[in-house]
Protein backbone atom coordinates (compact mmCIF):
# COMPACT_ATOMS: atom_id res chain seq x y z
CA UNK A 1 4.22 -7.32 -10.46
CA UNK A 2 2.12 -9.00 -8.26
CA UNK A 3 -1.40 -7.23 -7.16
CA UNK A 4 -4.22 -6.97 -4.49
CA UNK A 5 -7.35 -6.13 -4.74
CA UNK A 6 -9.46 -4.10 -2.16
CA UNK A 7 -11.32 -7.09 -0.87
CA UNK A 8 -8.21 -9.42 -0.51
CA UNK A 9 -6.39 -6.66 1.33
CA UNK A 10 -9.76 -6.62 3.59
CA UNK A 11 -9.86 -10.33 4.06
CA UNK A 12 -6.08 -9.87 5.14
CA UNK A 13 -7.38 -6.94 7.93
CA UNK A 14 -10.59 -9.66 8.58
CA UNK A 15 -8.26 -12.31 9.48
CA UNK A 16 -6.08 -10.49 11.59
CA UNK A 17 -3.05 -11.72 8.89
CA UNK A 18 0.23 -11.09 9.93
CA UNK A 19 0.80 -8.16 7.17
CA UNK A 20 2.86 -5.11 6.84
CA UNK A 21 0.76 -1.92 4.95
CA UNK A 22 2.57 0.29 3.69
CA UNK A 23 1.36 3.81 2.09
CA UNK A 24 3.60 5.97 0.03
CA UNK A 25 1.79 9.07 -0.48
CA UNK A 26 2.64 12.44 1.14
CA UNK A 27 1.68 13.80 4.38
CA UNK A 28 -1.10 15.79 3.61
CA UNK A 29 -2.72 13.27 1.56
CA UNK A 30 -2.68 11.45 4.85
CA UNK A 31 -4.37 14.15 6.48
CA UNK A 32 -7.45 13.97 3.56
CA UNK A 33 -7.51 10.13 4.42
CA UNK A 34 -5.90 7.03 5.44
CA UNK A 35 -6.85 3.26 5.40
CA UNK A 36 -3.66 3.41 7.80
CA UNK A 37 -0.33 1.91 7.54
CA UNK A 38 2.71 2.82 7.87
CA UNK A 39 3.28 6.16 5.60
CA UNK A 40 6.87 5.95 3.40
CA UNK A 41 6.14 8.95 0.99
CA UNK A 42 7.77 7.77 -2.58
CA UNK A 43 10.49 9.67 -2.64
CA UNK A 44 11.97 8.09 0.96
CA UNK A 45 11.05 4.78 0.03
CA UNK A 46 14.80 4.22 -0.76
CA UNK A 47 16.17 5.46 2.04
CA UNK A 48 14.28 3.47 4.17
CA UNK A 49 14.07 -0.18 2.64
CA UNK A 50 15.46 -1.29 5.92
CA UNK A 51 11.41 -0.77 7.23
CA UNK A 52 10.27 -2.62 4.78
CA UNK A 53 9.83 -6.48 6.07
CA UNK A 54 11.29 -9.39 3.52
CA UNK A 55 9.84 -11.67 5.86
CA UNK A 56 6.08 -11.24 5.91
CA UNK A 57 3.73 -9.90 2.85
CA UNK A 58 4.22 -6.18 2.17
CA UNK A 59 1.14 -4.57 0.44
CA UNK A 60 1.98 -1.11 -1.15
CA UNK A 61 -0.53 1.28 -1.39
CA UNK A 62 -1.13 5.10 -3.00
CA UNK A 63 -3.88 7.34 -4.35
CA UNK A 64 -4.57 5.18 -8.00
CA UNK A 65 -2.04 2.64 -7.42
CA UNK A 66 0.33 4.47 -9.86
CA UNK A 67 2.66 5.01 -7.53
CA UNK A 68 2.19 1.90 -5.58
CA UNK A 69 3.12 0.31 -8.38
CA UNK A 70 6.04 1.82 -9.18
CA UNK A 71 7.53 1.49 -5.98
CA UNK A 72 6.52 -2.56 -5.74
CA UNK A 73 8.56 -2.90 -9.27
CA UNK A 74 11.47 -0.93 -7.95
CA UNK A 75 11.33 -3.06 -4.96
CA UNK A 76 11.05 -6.51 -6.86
CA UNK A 77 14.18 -5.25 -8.14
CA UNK A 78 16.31 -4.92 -4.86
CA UNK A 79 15.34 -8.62 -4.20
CA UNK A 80 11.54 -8.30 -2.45
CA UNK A 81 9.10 -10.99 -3.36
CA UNK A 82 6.48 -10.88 -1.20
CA UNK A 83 5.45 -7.10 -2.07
CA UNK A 84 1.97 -6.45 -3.56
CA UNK A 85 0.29 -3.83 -5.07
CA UNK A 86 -3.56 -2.33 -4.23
CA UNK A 87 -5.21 -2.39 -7.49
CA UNK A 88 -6.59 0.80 -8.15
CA UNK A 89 -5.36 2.43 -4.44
CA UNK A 90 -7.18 4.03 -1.92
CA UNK A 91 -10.20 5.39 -4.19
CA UNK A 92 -10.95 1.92 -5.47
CA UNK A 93 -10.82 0.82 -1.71
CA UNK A 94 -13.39 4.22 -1.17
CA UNK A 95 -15.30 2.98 -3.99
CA UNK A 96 -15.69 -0.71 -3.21
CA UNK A 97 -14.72 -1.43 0.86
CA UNK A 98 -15.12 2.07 3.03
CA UNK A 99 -17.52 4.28 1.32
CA UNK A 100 -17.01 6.94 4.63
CA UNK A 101 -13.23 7.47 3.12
CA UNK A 102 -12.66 11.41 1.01
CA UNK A 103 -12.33 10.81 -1.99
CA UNK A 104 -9.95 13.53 -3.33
């Protein structure tokens, strides 16, 4: 499984890459905070692979980047290879890029 680390995914934003983010927690999580993207919750994420570009890099993101990582394996799987995980999710992105995000 192939990973990203906070500061790679905000080179990516910094250079204006041509990137699909894509966050698979549940709503409300997204209410408590967002680095934005385009929210799949986990358990739709099959139902709607058709979203998910095979044409550009795909970085998966969660909470930890437990479920992020699940999801990027499951994908590998149907064929993706250009699908990335955030290393240690949104709180290591809190911790180390955007220190204004809730922590929760």
């Amino acid at each position: 499984m192939k990973e990203i680390t906070p500061q790679e995914l905000k080179n990516l934003r910094d250079n204006k890459a041509d990137f699909q983010l894509i966050d698979v927690r549940e709503p409300f999580e997204v209410e408590i905070t967002t680095i934005g993207g385009e929210l799949i919750p986990m358990g739709e994420v099959v139902d709607n692979l058709k979203r998910i570009n095979k044409n550009k890099q795909v970085v998966v993101y969660c909470k930890s980047g437990k479920r992020s990582a699940a999801i990027v394996q499951m994908l590998e799987q149907q064929g993706y290879d250009n699908v990335f995980n955030l290393k240690g999710g949104i709180l290591a992105y809190a911790d180390t890029i955007d220190k204004s995000l809730t922590k929760y």
